[in-house]
N, C-alpha and C. Protein backbone atom coordinates (compact mmCIF):
# COMPACT_ATOMS: atom_id res chain seq x y z
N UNK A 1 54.53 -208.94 -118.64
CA UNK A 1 54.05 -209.31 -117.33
C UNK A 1 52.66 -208.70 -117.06
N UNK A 2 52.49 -207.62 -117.18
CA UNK A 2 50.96 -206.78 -117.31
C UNK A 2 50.24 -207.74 -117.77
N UNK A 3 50.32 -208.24 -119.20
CA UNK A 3 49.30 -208.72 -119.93
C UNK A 3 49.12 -209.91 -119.50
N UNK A 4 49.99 -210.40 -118.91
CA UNK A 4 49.80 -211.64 -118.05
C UNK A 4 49.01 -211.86 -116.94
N UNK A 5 49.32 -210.72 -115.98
CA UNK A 5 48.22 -210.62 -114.99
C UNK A 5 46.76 -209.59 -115.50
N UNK A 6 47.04 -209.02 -116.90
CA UNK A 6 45.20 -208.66 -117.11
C UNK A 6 44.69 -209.48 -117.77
N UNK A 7 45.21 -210.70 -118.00
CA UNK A 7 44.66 -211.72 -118.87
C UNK A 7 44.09 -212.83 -117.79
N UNK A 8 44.99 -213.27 -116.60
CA UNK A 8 44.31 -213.81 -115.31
C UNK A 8 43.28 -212.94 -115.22
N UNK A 9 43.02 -211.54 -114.50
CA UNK A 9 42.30 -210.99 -113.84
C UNK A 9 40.57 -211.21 -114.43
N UNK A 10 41.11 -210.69 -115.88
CA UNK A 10 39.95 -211.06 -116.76
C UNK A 10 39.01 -212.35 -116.68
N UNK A 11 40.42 -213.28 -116.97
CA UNK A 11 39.58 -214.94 -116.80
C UNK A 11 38.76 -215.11 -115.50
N UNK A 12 39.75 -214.47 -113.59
CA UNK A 12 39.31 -215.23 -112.67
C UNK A 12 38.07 -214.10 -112.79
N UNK A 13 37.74 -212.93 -113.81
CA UNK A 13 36.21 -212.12 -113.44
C UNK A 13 35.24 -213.38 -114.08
N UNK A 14 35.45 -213.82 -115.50
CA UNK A 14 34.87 -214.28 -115.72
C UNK A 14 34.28 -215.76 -115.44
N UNK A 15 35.20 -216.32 -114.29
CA UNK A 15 34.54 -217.32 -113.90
C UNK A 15 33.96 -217.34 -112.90
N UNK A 16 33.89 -215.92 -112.04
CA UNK A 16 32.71 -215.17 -111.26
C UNK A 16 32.02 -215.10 -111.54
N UNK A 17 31.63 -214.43 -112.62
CA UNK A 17 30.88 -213.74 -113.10
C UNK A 17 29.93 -214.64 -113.80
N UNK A 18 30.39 -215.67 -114.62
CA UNK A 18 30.14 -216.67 -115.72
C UNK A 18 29.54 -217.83 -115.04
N UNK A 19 28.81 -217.62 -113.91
CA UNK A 19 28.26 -218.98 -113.50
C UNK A 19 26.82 -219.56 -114.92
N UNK A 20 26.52 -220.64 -115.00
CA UNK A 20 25.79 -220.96 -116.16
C UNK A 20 24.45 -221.65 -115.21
N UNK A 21 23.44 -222.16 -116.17
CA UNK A 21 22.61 -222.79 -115.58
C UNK A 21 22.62 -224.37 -115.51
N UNK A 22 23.86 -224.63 -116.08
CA UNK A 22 24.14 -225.88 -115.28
C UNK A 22 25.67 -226.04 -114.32
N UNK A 23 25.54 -225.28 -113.72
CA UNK A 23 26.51 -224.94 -112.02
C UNK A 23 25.87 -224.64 -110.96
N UNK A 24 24.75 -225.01 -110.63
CA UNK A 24 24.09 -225.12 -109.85
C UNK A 24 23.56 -226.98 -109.48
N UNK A 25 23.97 -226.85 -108.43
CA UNK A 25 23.69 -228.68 -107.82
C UNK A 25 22.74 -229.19 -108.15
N UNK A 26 23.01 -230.24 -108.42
CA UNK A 26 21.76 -231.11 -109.23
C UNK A 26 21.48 -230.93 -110.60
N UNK A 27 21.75 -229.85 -111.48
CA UNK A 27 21.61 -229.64 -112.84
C UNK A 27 22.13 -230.40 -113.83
N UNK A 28 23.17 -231.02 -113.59
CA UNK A 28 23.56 -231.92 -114.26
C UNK A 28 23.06 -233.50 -114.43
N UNK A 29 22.82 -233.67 -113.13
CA UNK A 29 21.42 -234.80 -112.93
C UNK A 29 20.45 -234.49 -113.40
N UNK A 30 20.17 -233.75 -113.84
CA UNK A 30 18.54 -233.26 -114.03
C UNK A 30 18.81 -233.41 -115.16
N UNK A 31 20.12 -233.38 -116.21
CA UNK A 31 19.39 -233.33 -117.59
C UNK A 31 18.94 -234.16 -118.29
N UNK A 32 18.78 -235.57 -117.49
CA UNK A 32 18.22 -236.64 -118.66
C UNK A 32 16.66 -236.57 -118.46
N UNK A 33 16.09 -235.43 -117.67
CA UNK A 33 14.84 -234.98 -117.03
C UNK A 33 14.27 -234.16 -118.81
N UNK A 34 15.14 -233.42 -118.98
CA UNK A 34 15.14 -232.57 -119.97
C UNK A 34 14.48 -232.91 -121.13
N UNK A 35 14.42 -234.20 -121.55
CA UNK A 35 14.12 -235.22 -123.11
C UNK A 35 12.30 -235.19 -122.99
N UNK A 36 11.83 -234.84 -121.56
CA UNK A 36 10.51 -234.91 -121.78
C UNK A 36 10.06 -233.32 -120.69
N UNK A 37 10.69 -233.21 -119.58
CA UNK A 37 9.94 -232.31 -119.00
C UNK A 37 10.79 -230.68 -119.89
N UNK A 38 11.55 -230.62 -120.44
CA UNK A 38 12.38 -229.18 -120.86
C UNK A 38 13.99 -229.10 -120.17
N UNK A 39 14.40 -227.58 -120.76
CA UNK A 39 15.66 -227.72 -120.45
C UNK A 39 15.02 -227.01 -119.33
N UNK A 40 15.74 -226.98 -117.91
CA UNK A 40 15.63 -226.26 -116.38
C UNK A 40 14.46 -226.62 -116.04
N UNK A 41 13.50 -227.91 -116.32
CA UNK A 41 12.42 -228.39 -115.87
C UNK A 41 11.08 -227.01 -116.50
N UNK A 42 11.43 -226.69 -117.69
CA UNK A 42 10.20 -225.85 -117.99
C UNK A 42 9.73 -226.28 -119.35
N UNK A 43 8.94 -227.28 -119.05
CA UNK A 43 8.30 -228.08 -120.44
C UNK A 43 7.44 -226.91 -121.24
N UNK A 44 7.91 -227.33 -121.85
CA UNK A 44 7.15 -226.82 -123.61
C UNK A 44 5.88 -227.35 -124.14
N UNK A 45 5.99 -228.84 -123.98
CA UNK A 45 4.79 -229.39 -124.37
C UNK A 45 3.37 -229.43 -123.76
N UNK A 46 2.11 -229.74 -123.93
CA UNK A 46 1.21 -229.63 -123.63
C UNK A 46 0.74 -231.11 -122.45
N UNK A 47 1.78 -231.98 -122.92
CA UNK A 47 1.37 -233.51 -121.58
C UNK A 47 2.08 -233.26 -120.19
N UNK A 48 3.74 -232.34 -120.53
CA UNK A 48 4.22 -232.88 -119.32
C UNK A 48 4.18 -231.19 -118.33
N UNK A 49 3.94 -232.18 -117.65
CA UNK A 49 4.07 -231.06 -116.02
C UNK A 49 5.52 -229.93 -116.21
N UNK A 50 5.71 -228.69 -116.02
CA UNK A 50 6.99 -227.71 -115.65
C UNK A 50 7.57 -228.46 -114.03
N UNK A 51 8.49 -228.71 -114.18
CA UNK A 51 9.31 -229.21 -112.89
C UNK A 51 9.64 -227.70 -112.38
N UNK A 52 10.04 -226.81 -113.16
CA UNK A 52 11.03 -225.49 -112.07
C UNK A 52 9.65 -225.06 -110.94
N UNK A 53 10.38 -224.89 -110.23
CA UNK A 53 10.01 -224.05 -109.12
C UNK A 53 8.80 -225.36 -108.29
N UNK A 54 8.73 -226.44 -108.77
CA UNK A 54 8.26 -227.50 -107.76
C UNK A 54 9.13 -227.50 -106.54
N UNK A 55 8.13 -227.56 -105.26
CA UNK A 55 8.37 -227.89 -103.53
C UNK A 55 9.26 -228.69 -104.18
N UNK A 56 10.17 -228.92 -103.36
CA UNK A 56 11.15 -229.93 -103.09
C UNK A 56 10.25 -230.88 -102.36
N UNK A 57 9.55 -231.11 -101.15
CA UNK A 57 9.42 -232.22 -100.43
C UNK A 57 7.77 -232.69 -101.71
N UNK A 58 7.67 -231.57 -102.13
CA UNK A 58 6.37 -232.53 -102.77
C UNK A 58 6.98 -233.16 -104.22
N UNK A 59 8.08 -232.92 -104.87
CA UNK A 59 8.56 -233.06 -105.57
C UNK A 59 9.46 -234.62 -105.52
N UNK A 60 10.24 -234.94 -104.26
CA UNK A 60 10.84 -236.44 -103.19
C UNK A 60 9.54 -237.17 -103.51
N UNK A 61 8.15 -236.19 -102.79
CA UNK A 61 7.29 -237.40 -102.74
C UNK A 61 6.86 -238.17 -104.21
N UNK A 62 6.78 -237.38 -105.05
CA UNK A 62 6.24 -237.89 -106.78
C UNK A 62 6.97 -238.57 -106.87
N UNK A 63 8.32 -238.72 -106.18
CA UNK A 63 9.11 -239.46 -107.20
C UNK A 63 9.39 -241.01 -106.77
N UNK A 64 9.28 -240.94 -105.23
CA UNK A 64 9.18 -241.98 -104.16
C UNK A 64 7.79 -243.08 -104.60
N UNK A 65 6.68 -242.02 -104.85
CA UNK A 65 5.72 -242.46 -105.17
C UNK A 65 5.37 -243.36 -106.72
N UNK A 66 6.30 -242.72 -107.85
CA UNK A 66 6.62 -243.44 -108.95
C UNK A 66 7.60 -244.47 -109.19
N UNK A 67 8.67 -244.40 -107.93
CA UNK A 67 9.43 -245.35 -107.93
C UNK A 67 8.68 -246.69 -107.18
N UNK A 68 8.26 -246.55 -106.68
CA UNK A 68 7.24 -247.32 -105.56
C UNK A 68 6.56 -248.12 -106.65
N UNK A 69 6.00 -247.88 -107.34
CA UNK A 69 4.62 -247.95 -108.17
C UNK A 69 3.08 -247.26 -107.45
N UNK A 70 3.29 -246.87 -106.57
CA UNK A 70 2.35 -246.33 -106.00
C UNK A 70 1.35 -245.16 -106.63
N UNK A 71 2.05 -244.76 -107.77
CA UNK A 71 1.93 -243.75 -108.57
C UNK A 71 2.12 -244.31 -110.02
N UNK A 72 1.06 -245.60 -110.36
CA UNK A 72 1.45 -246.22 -111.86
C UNK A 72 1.74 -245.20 -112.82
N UNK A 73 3.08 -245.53 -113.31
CA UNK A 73 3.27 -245.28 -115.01
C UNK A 73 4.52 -245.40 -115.63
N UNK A 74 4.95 -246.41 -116.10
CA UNK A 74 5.56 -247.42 -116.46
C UNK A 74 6.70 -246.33 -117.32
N UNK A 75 6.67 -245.59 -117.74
CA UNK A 75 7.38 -243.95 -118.10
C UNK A 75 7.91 -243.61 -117.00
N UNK A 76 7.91 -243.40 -116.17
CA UNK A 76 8.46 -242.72 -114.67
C UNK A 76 8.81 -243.44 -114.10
N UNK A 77 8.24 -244.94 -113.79
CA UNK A 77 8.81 -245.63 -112.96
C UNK A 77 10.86 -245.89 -112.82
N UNK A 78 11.28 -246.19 -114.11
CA UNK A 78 12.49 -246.43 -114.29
C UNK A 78 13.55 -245.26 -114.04
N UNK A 79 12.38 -244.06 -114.35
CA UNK A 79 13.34 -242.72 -114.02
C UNK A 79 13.60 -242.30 -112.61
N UNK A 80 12.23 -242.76 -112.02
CA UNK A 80 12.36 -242.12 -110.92
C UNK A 80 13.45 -243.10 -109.69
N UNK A 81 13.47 -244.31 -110.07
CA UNK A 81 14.12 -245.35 -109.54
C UNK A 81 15.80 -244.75 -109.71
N UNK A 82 15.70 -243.92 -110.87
CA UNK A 82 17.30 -243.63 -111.67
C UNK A 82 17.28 -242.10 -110.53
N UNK A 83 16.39 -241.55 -110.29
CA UNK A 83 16.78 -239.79 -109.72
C UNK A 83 16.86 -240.74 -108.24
N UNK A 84 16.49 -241.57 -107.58
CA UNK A 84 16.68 -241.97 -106.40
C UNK A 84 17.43 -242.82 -105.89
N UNK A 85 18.23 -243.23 -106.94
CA UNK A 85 19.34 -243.80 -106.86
C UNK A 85 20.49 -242.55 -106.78
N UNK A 86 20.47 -241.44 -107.78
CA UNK A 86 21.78 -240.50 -108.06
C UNK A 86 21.09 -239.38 -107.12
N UNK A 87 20.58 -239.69 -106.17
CA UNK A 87 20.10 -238.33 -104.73
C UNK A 87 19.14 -237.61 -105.22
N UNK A 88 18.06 -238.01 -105.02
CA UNK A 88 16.33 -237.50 -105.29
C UNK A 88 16.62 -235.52 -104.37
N UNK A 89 17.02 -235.77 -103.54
CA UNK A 89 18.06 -234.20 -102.62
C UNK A 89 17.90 -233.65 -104.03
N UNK A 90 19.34 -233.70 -104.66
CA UNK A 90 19.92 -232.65 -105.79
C UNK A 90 19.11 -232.39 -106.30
N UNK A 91 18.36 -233.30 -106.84
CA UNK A 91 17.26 -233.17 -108.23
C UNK A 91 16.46 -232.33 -107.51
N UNK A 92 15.24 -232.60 -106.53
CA UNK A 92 14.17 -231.53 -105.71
C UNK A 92 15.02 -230.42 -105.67
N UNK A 93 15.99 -230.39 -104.91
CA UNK A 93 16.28 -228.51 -104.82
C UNK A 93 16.66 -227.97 -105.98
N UNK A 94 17.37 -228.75 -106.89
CA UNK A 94 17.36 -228.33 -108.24
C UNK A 94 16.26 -227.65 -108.96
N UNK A 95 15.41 -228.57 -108.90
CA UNK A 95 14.13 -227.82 -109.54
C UNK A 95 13.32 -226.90 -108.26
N UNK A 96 13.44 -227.03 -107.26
CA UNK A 96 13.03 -226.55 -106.67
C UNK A 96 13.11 -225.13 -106.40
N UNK A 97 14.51 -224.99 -106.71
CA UNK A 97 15.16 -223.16 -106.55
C UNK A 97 15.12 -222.58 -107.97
N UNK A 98 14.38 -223.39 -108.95
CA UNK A 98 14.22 -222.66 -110.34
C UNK A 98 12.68 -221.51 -110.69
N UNK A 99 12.42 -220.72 -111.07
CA UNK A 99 11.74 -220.13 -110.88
C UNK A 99 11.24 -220.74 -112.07
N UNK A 100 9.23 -220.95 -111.93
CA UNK A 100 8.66 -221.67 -113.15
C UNK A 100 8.16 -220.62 -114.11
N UNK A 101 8.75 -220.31 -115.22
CA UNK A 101 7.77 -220.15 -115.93
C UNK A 101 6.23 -220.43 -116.50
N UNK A 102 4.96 -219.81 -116.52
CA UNK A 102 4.33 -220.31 -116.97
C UNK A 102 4.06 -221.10 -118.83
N UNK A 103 3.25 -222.20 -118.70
CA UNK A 103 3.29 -222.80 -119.94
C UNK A 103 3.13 -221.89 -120.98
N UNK A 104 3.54 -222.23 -121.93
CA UNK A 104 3.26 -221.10 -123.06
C UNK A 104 2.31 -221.55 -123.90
N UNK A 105 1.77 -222.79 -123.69
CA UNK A 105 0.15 -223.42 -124.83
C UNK A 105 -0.97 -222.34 -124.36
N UNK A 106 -1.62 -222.02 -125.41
CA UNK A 106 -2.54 -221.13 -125.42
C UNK A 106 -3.84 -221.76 -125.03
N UNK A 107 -3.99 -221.11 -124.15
CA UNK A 107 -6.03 -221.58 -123.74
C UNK A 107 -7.02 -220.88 -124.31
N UNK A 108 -8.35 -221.45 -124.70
CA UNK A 108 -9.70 -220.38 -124.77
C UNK A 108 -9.74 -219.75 -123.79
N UNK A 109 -9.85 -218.19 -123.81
CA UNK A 109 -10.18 -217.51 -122.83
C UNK A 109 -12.09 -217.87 -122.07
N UNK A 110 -12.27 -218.05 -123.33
CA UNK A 110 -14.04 -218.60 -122.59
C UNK A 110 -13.84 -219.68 -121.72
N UNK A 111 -13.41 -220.49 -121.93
CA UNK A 111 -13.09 -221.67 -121.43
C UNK A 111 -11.93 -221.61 -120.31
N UNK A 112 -11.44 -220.81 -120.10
CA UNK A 112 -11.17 -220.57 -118.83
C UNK A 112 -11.69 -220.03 -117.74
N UNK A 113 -12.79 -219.09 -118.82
CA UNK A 113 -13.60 -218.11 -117.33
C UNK A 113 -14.83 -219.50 -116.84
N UNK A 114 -14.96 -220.35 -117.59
CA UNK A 114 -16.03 -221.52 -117.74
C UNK A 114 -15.36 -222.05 -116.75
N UNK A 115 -13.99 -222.12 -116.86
CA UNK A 115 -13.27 -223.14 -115.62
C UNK A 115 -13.42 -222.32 -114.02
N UNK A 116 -13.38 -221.13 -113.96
CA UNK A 116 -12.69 -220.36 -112.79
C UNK A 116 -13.98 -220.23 -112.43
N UNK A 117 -15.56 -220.32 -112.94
CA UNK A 117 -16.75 -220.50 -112.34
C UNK A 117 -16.49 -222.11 -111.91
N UNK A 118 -16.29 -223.05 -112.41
CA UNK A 118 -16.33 -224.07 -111.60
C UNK A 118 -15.42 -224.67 -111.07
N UNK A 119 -14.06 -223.88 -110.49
CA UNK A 119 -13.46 -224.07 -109.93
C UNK A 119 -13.48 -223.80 -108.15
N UNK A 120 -14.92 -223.78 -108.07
CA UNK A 120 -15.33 -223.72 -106.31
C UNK A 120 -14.52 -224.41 -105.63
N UNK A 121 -15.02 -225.48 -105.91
CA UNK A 121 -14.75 -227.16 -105.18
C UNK A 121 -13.49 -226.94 -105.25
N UNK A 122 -12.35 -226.56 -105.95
CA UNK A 122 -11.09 -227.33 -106.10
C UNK A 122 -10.18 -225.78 -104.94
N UNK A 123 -11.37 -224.65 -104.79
CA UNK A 123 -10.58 -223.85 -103.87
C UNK A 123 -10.46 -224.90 -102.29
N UNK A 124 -11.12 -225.58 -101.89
CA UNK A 124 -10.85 -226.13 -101.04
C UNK A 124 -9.16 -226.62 -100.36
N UNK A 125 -9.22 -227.18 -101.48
CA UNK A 125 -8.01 -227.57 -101.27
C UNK A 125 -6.21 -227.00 -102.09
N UNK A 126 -6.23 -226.51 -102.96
CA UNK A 126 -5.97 -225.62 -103.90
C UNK A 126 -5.99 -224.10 -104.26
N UNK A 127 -6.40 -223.56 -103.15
CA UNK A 127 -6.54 -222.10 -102.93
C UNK A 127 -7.22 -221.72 -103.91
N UNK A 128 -7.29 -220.24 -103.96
CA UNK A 128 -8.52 -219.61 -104.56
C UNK A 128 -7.72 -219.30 -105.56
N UNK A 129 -6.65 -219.62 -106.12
CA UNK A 129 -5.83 -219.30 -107.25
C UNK A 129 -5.15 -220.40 -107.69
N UNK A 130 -5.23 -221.67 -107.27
CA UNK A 130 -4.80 -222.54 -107.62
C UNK A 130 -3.22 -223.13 -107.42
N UNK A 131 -2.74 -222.42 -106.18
CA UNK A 131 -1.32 -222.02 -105.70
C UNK A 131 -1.07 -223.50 -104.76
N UNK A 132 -1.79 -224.04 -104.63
CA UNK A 132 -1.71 -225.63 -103.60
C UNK A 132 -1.59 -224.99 -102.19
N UNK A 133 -0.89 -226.09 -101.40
CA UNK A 133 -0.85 -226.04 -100.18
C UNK A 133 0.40 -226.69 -99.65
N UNK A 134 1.44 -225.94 -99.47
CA UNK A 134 2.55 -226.66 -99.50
C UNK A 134 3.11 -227.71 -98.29
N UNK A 135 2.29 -227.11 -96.89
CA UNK A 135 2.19 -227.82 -95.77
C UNK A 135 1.96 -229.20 -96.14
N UNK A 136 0.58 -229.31 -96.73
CA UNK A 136 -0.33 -230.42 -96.94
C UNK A 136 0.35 -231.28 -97.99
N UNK A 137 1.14 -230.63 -98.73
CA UNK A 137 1.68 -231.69 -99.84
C UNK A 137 1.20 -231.22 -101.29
N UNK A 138 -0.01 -230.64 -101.31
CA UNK A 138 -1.18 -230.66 -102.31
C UNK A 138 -0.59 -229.26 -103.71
N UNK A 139 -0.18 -230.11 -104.86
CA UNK A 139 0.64 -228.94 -105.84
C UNK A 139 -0.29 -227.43 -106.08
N UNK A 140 0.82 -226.65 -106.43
CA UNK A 140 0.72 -225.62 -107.22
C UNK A 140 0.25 -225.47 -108.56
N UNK A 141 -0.60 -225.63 -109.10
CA UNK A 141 -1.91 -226.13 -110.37
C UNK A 141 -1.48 -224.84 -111.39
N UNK A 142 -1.00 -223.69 -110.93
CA UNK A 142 -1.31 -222.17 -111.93
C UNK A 142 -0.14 -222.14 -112.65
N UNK A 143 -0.36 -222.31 -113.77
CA UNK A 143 0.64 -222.49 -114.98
C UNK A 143 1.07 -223.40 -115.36
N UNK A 144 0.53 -224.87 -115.00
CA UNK A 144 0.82 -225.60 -116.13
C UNK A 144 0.10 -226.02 -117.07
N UNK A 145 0.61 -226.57 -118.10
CA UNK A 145 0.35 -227.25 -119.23
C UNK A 145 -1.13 -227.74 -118.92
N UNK A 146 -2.19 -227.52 -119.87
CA UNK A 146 -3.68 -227.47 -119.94
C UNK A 146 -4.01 -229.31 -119.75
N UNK A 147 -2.86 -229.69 -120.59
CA UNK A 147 -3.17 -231.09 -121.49
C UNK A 147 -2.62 -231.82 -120.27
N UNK A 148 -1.70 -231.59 -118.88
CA UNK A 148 -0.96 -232.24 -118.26
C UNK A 148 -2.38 -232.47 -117.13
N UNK A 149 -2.71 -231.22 -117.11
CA UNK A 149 -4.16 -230.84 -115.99
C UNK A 149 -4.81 -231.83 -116.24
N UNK A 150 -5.28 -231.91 -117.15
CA UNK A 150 -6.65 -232.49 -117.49
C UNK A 150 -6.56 -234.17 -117.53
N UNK A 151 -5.06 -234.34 -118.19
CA UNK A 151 -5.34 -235.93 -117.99
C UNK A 151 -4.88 -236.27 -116.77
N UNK A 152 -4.25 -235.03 -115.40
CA UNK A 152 -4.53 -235.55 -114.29
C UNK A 152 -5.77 -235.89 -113.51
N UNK A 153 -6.68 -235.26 -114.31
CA UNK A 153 -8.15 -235.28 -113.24
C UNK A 153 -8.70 -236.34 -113.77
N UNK A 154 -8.40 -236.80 -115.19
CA UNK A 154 -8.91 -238.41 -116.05
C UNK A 154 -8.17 -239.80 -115.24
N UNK A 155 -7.10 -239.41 -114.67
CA UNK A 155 -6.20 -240.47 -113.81
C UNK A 155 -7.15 -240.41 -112.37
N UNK A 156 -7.56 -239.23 -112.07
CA UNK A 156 -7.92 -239.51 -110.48
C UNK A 156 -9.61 -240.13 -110.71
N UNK A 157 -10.14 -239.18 -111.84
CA UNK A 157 -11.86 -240.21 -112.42
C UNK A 157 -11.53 -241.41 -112.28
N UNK A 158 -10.54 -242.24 -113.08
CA UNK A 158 -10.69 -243.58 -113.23
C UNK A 158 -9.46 -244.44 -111.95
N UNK A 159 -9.21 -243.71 -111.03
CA UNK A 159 -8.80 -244.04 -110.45
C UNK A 159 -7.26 -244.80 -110.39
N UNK A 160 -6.84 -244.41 -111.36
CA UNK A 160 -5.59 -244.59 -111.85
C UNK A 160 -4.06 -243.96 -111.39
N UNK A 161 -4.63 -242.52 -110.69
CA UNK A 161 -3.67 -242.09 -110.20
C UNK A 161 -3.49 -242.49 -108.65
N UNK A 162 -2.46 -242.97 -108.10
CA UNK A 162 -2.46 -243.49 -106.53
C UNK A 162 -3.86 -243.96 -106.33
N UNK A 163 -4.07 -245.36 -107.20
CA UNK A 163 -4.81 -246.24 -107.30
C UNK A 163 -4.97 -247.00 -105.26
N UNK A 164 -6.21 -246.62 -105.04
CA UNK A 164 -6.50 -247.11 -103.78
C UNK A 164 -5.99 -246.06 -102.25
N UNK A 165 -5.66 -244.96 -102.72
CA UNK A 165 -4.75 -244.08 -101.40
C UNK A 165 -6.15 -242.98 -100.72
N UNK A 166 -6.39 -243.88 -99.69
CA UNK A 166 -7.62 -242.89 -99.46
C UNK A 166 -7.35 -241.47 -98.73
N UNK A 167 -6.18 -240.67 -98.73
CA UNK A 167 -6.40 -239.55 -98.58
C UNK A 167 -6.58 -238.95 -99.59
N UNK A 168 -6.94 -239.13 -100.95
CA UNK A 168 -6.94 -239.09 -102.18
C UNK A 168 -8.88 -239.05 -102.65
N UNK A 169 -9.48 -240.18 -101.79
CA UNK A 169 -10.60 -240.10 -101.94
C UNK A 169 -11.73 -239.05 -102.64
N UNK A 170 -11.57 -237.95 -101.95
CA UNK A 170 -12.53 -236.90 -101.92
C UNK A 170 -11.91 -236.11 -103.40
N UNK A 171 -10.97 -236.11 -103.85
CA UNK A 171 -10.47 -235.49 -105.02
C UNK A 171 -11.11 -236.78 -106.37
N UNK A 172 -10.90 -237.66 -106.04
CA UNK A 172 -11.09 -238.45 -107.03
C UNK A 172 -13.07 -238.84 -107.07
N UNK A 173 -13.16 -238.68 -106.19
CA UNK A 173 -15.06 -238.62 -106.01
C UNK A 173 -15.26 -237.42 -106.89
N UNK A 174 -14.71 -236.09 -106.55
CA UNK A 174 -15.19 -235.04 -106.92
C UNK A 174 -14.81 -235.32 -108.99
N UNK A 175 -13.88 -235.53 -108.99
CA UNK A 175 -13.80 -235.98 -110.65
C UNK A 175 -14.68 -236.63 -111.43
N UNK A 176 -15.28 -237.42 -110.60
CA UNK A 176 -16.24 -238.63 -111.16
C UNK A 176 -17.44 -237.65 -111.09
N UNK A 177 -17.00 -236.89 -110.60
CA UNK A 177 -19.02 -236.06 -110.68
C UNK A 177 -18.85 -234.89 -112.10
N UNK A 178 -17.30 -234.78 -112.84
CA UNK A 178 -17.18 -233.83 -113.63
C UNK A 178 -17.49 -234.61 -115.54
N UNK A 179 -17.93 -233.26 -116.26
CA UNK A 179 -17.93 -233.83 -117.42
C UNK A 179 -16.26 -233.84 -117.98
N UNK A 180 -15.91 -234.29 -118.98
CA UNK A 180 -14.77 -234.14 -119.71
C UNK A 180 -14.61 -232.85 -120.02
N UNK A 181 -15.97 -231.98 -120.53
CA UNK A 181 -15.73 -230.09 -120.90
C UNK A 181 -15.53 -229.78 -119.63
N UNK A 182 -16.10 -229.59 -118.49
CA UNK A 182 -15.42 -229.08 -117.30
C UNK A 182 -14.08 -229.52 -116.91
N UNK A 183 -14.00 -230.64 -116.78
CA UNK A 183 -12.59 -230.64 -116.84
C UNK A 183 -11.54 -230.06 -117.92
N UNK A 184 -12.16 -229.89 -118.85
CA UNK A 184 -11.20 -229.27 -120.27
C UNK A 184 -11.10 -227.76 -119.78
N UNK A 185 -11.85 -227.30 -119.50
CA UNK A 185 -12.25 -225.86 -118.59
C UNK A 185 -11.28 -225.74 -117.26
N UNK A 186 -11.89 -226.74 -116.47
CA UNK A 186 -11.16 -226.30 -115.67
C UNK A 186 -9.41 -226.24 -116.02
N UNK A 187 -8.56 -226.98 -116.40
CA UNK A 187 -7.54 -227.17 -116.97
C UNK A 187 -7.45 -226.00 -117.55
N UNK A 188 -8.13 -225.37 -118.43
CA UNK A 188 -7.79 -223.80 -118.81
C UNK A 188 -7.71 -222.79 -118.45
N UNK A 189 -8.48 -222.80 -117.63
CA UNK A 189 -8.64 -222.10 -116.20
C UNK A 189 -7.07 -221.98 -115.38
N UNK A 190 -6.81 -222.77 -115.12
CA UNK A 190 -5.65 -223.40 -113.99
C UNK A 190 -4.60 -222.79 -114.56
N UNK A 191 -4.25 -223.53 -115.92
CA UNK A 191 -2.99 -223.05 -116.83
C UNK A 191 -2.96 -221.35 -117.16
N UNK A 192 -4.14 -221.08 -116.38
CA UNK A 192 -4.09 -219.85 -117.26
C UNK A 192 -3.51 -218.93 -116.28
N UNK A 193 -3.42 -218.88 -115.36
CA UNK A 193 -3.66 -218.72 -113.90
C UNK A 193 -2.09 -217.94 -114.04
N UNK A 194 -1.92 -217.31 -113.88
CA UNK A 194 -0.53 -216.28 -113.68
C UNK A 194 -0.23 -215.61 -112.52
């Protein structure tokens, strides 16, 4: 009888104790997220954005915005249609209550201090560290992926990203005035950003 109840006691510690990182709401939705952004939304690769620790409401909006088409890219569109169908909710606070690691791709350190001199303009809106503005909507830039940065600022040059959204304007003007090395800079800069 003892070993009976220290063999319960044991189990009900360990399923206290034993919570995992997919027992938390939304994690289980999230993992077909996993095949491109990482496991717990912390990409590895150098294209895709880290989901952990993304705003929740700015996080609804990307996805509203890719389901929409409002946000072309024919990659996201179908997914995001799929996270807003199974509660766009779970998924945002999901990633939202994850703490982000920064990317682990290595930057030129020259080429970052090259970025953080011409990263004036982008304190405007983006703080002086590259932390966004969470009121405003406007992301958190410091630590991601160099390669994700940069072909975001090539989407807003050619106007590709939220094609026609003029609160968008003044970001996408300011691109068109950058070379491709500043932008490669700045992107190193950003990612580097801890």
């Amino acid at each position: 009888m003892q070993v009976v109840i220290g063999i319960a006691l044991v189990l009900a510690a360990a399923s206290v104790a034993g919570a995992g990182p997919l027992d938390t709401p939304g994690a289980m939705k999230a993992l077909n997220c996993s095949a491109c952004h990482g496991f717990a939304g912390q990409s590895a690769g150098d294209t895709m954005p880290i989901l952990a620790g993304l705003w929740p409401e700015y996080f609804k909006k990307a996805i509203a915005d890719y389901a929409s088409g409002k946000r072309p890219s024919t990659e996201m569109e179908p997914y995001a249609k799929q996270v807003i169908q199974f509660g766009v909710d779970d998924y945002a606070a999901y990633f939202g209550g994850l703490k982000r690691e920064p990317t682990k791709i290595a930057v030129d350190a020259t080429a970052a201090g090259r970025g953080r001199a011409a990263a004036q303009p982008c304190v405007i809106c983006h703080g002086p560290d590259g932390r966004g503005d969470r009121a405003k909507l406007i992301p958190d830039l410091a630590g991601q992926p160099p390669g994700y940065l940069k072909n975001q600022m090539m989407l807003f040059r050619e106007d590709k990203r939220s094609p026609g959204d003029p609160s968008l304007k003044a970001i996408k003007e300011l691109m068109k005035s950058l070379s491709d090395d500043t932008m490669s800079d700045l992107a190193a800069y950003y990612s580097s950003v801890r």
